[in-house]
N, C-alpha and C. Protein backbone atom coordinates (compact mmCIF):
# COMPACT_ATOMS: atom_id res chain seq x y z
N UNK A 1 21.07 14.45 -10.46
CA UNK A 1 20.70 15.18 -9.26
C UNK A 1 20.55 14.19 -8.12
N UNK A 2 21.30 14.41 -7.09
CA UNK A 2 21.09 13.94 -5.67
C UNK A 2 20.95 15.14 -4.93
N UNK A 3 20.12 14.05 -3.60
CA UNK A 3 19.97 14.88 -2.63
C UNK A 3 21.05 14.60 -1.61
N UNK A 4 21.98 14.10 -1.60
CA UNK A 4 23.18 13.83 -0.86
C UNK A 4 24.21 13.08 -1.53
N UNK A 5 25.33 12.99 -1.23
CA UNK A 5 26.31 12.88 -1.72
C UNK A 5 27.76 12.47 -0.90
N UNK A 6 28.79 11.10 -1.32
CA UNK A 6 29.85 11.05 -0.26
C UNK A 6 30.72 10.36 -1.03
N UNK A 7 32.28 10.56 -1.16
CA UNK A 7 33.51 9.64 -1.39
C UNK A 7 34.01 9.16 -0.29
N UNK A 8 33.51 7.53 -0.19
CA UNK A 8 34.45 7.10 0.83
C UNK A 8 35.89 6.78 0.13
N UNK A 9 36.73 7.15 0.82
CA UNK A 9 37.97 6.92 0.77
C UNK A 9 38.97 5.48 0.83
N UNK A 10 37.86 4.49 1.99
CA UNK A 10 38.43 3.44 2.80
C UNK A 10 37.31 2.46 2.96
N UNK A 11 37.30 1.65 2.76
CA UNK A 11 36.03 0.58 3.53
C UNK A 11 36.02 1.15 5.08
N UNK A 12 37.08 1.66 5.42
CA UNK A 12 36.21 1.71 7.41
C UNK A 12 35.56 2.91 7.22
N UNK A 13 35.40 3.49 6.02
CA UNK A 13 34.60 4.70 6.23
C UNK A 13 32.87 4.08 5.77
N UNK A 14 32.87 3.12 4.94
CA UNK A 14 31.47 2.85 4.52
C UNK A 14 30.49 2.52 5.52
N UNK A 15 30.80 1.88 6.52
CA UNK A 15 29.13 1.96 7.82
C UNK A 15 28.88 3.69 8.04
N UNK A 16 29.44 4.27 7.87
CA UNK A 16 29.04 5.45 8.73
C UNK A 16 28.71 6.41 7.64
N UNK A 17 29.17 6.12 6.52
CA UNK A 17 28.51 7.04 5.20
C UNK A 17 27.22 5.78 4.61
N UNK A 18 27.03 5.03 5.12
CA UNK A 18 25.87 4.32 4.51
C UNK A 18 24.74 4.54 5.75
N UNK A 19 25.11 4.95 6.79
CA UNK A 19 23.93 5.23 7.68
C UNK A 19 23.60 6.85 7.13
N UNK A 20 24.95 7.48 7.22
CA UNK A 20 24.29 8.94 6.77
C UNK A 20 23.37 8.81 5.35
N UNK A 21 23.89 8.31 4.47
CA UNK A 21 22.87 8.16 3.21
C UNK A 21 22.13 7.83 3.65
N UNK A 22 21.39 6.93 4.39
CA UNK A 22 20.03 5.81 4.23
C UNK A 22 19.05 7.30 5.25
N UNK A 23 19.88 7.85 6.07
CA UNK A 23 18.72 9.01 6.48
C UNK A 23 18.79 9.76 5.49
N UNK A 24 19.36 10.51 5.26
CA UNK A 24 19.22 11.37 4.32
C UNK A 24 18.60 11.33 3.11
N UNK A 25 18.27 9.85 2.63
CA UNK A 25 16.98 9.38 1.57
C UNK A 25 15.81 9.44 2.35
N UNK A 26 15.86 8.81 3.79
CA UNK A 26 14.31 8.95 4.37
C UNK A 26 14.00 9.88 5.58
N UNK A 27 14.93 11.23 5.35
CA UNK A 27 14.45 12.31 5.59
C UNK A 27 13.91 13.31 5.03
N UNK A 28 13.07 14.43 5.63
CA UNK A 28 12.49 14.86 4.52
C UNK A 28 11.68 14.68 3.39
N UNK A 29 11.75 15.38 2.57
CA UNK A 29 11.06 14.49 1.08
C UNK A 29 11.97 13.54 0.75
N UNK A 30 11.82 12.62 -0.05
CA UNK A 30 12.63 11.79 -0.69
C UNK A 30 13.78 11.94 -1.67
N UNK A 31 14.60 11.24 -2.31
CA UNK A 31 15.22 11.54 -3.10
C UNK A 31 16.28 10.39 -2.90
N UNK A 32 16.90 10.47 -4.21
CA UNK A 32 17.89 9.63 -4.72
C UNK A 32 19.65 9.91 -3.59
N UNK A 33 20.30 8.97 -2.99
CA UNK A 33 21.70 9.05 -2.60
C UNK A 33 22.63 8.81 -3.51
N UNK A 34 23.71 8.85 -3.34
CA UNK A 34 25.25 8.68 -3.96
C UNK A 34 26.40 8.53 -2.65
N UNK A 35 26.68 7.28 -2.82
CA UNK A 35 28.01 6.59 -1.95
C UNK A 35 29.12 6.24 -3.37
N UNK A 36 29.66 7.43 -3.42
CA UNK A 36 30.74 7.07 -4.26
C UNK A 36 32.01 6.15 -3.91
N UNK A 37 32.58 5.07 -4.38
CA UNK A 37 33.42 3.98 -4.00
C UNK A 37 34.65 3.88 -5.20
N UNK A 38 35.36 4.48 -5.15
CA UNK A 38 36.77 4.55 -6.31
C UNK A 38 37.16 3.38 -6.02
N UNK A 39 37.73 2.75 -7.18
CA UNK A 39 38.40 1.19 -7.34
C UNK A 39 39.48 1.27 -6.07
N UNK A 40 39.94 2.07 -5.70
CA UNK A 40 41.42 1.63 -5.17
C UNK A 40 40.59 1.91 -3.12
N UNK A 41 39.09 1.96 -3.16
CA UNK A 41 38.53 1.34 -2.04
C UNK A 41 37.29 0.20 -1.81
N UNK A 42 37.61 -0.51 -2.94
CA UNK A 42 37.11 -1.37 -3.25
C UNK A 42 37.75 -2.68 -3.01
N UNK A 43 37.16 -3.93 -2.04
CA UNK A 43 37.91 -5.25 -2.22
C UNK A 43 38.46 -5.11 -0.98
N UNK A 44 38.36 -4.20 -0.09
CA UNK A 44 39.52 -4.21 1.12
C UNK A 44 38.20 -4.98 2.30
N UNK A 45 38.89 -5.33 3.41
CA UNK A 45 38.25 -6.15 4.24
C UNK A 45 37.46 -4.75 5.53
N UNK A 46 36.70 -4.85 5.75
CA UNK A 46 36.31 -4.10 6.77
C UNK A 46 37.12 -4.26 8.13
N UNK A 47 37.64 -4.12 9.27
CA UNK A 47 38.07 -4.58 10.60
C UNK A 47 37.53 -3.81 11.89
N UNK A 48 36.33 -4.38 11.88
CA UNK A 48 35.68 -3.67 13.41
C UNK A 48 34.31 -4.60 13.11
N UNK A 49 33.68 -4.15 14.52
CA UNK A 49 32.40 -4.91 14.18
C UNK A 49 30.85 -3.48 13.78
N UNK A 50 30.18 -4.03 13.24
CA UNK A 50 29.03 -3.35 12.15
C UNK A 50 28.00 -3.03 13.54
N UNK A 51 27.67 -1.57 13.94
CA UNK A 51 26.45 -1.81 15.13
C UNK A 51 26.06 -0.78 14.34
N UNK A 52 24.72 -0.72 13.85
CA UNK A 52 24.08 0.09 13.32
C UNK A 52 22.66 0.62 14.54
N UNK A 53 23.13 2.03 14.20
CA UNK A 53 22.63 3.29 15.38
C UNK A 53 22.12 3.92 14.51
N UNK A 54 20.67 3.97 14.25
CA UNK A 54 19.80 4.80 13.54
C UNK A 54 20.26 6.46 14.18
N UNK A 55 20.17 7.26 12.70
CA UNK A 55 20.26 8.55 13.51
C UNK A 55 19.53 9.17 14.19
N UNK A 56 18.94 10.03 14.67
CA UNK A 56 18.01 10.52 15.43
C UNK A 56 16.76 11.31 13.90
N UNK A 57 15.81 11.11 14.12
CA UNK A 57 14.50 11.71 13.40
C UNK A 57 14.39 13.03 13.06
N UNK A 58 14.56 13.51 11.97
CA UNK A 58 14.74 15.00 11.56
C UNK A 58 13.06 15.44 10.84
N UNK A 59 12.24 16.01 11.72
CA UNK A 59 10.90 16.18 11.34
C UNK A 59 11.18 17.68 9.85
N UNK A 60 10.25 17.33 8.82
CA UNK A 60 10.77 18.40 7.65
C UNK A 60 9.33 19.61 7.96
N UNK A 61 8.33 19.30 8.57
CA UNK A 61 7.00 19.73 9.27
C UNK A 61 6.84 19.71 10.20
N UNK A 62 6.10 20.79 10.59
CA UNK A 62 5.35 20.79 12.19
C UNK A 62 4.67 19.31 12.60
N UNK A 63 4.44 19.02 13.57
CA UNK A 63 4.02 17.51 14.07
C UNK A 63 2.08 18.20 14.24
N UNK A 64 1.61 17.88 13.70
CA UNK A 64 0.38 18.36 13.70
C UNK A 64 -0.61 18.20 14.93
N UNK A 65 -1.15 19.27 15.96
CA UNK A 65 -1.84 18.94 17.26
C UNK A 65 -3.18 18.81 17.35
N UNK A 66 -3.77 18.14 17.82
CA UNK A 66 -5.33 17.50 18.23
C UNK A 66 -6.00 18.11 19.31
């Protein structure tokens, strides 16, 4: 059981399915990811540069008022 789930296809797909996983573990309640990686996208070189853009904050509760 996961709570999310992805086949990258390509190394240029892995920054952008490893940001979606990493929220999607620390959104909400918790839970386990899956970045699935088949041998034949494995070993290839990335070509761009890595800027990691947190996604925006997905509240799973009301924000509680004072």
């Amino acid at each position: 059981m996961t709570k999310w789930s992805a086949l990258a296809h390509s190394v240029q797909e892995l920054p952008d399915l490893m940001r979606r996983a990493y929220n999607a573990m620390r959104s909400g309640k918790g839970g386990p990811v899956l970045v699935e990686v088949p041998p034949e996208g494995r070993g290839g070189e990335y070509k761009g540069e890595l800027d990691y853009t947190p996604m925006p904050v997905q509240r799973s509760a009301p924000i509680p008022t004072r």
